[in-house]
Protein backbone atom coordinates (compact mmCIF):
# COMPACT_ATOMS: atom_id res chain seq x y z
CA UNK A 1 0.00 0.00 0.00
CA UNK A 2 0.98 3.63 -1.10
CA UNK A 3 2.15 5.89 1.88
CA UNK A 4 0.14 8.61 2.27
CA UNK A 5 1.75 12.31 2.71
CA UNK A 6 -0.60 13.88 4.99
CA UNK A 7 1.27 17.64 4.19
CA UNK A 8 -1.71 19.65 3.40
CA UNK A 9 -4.38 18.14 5.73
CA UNK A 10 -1.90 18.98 8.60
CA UNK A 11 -0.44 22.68 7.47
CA UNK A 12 -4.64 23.64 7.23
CA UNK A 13 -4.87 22.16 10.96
CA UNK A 14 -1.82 23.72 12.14
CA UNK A 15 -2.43 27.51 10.35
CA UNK A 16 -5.99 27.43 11.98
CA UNK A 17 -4.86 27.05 15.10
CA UNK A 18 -2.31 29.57 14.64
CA UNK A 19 -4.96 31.58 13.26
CA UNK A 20 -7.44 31.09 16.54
CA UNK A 21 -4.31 31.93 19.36
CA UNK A 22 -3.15 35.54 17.38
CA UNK A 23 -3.42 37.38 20.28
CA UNK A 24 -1.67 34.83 22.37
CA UNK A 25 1.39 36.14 24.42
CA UNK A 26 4.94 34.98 22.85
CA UNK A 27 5.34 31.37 21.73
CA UNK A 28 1.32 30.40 22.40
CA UNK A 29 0.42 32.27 19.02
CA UNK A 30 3.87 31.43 16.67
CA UNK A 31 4.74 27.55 18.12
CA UNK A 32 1.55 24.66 16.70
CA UNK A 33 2.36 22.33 19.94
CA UNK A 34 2.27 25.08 22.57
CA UNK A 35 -0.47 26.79 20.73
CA UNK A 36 -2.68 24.07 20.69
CA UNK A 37 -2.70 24.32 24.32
CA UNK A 38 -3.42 27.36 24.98
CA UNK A 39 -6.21 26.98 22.63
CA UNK A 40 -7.75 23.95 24.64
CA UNK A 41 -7.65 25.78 27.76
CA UNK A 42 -9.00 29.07 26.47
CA UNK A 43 -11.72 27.34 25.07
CA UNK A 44 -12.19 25.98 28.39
CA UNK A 45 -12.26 29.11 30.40
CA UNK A 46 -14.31 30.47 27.94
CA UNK A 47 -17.09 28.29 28.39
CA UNK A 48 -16.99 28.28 32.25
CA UNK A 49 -16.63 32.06 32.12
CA UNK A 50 -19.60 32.65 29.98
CA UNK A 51 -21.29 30.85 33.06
CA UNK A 52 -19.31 32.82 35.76
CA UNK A 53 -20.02 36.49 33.79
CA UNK A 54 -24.09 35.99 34.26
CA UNK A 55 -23.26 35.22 38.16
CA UNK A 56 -21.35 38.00 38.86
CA UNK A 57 -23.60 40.49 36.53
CA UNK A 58 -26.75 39.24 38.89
CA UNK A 59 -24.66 39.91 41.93
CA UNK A 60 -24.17 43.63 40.56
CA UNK A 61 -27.52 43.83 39.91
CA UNK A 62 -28.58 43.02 43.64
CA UNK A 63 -26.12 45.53 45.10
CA UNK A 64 -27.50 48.01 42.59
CA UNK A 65 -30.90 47.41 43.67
CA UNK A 66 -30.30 47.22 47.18
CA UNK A 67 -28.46 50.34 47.04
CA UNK A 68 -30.86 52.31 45.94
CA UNK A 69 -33.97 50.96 48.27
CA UNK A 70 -31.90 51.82 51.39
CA UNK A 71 -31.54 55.13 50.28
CA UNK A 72 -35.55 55.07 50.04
CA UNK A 73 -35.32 53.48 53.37
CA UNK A 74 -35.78 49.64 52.81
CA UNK A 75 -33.61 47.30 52.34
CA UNK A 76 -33.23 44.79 49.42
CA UNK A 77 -35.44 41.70 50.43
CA UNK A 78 -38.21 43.44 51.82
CA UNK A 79 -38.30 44.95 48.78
CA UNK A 80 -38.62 41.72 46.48
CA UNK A 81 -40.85 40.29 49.34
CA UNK A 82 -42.63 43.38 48.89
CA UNK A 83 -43.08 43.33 45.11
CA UNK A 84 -43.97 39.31 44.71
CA UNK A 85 -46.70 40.29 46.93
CA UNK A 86 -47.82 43.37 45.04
CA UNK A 87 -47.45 41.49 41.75
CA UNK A 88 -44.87 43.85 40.10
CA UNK A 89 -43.05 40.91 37.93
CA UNK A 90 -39.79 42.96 36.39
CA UNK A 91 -36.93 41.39 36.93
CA UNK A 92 -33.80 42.34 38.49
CA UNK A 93 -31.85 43.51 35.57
CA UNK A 94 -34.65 45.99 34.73
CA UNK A 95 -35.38 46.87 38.22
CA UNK A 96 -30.95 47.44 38.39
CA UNK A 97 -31.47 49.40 34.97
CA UNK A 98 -34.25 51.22 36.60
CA UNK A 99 -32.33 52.25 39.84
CA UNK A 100 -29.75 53.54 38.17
CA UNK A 101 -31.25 55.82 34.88
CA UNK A 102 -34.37 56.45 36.32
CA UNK A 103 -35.05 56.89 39.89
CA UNK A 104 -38.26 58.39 40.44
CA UNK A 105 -39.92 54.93 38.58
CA UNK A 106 -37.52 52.78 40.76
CA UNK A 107 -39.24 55.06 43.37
CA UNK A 108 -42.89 54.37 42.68
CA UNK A 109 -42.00 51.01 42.40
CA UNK A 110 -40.53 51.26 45.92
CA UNK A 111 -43.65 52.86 46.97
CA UNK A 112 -45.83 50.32 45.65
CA UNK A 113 -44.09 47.63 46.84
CA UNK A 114 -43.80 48.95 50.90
CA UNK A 115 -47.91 49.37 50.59
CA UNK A 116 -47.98 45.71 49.48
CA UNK A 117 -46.09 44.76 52.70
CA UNK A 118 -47.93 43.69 56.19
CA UNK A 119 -47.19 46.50 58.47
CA UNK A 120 -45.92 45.84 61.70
């Protein structure tokens, strides 16, 4: 049987990973071996990051939030309590967005969502 030169297959492979680490510090983005590596495990960050940014971008939110109802004088889960109970269904990046660019609606909201709560 013929040997088979596998020269082309393998400079395509080895130029698109090239290609995917540009950017990579020193030898990850010029050597194939080293930057086939640092592909895998950027790949692999990437995904679990993706993951990790949506965590820490709903923690922001809730400090956000929770900022701004203290200054209108109550605090963050009296404030959700408050709001499941009045029925106001926005969610916190809206209610974040809200705070933020609009106060006197994150306000109202405020308002309507202390009425909703048993006094005591």
């Amino acid at each position: 049987m013929a040997r088979v030169k596998a020269g082309k297959t393998t400079r395509r492979r080895h130029k698109a990973v090239l290609k995917e680490t540009r950017g990579h510090r020193a030898s990850r983005s010029r050597r194939y071996k080293v930057a086939r590596e640092s592909l895998t495990h950027a790949q692999a960050y990437s995904t679990s990051h993706r993951r990790l940014k949506k965590r820490t971008n709903r923690s922001l939110q809730i400090v956000r939030i929770n900022a701004a109802a203290r200054a209108l004088g109550i605090n963050y889960a009296s404030l959700i309590h408050g709001m499941s109970l009045a029925g106001i269904e926005i969610d916190r990046k809206s209610l974040a967005e809200l705070a933020v660019r609009e106060p006197e609606g994150f306000s109202q909201v405020v308002e309507t969502a202390r009425a909703a709560l048993p006094s005591s």
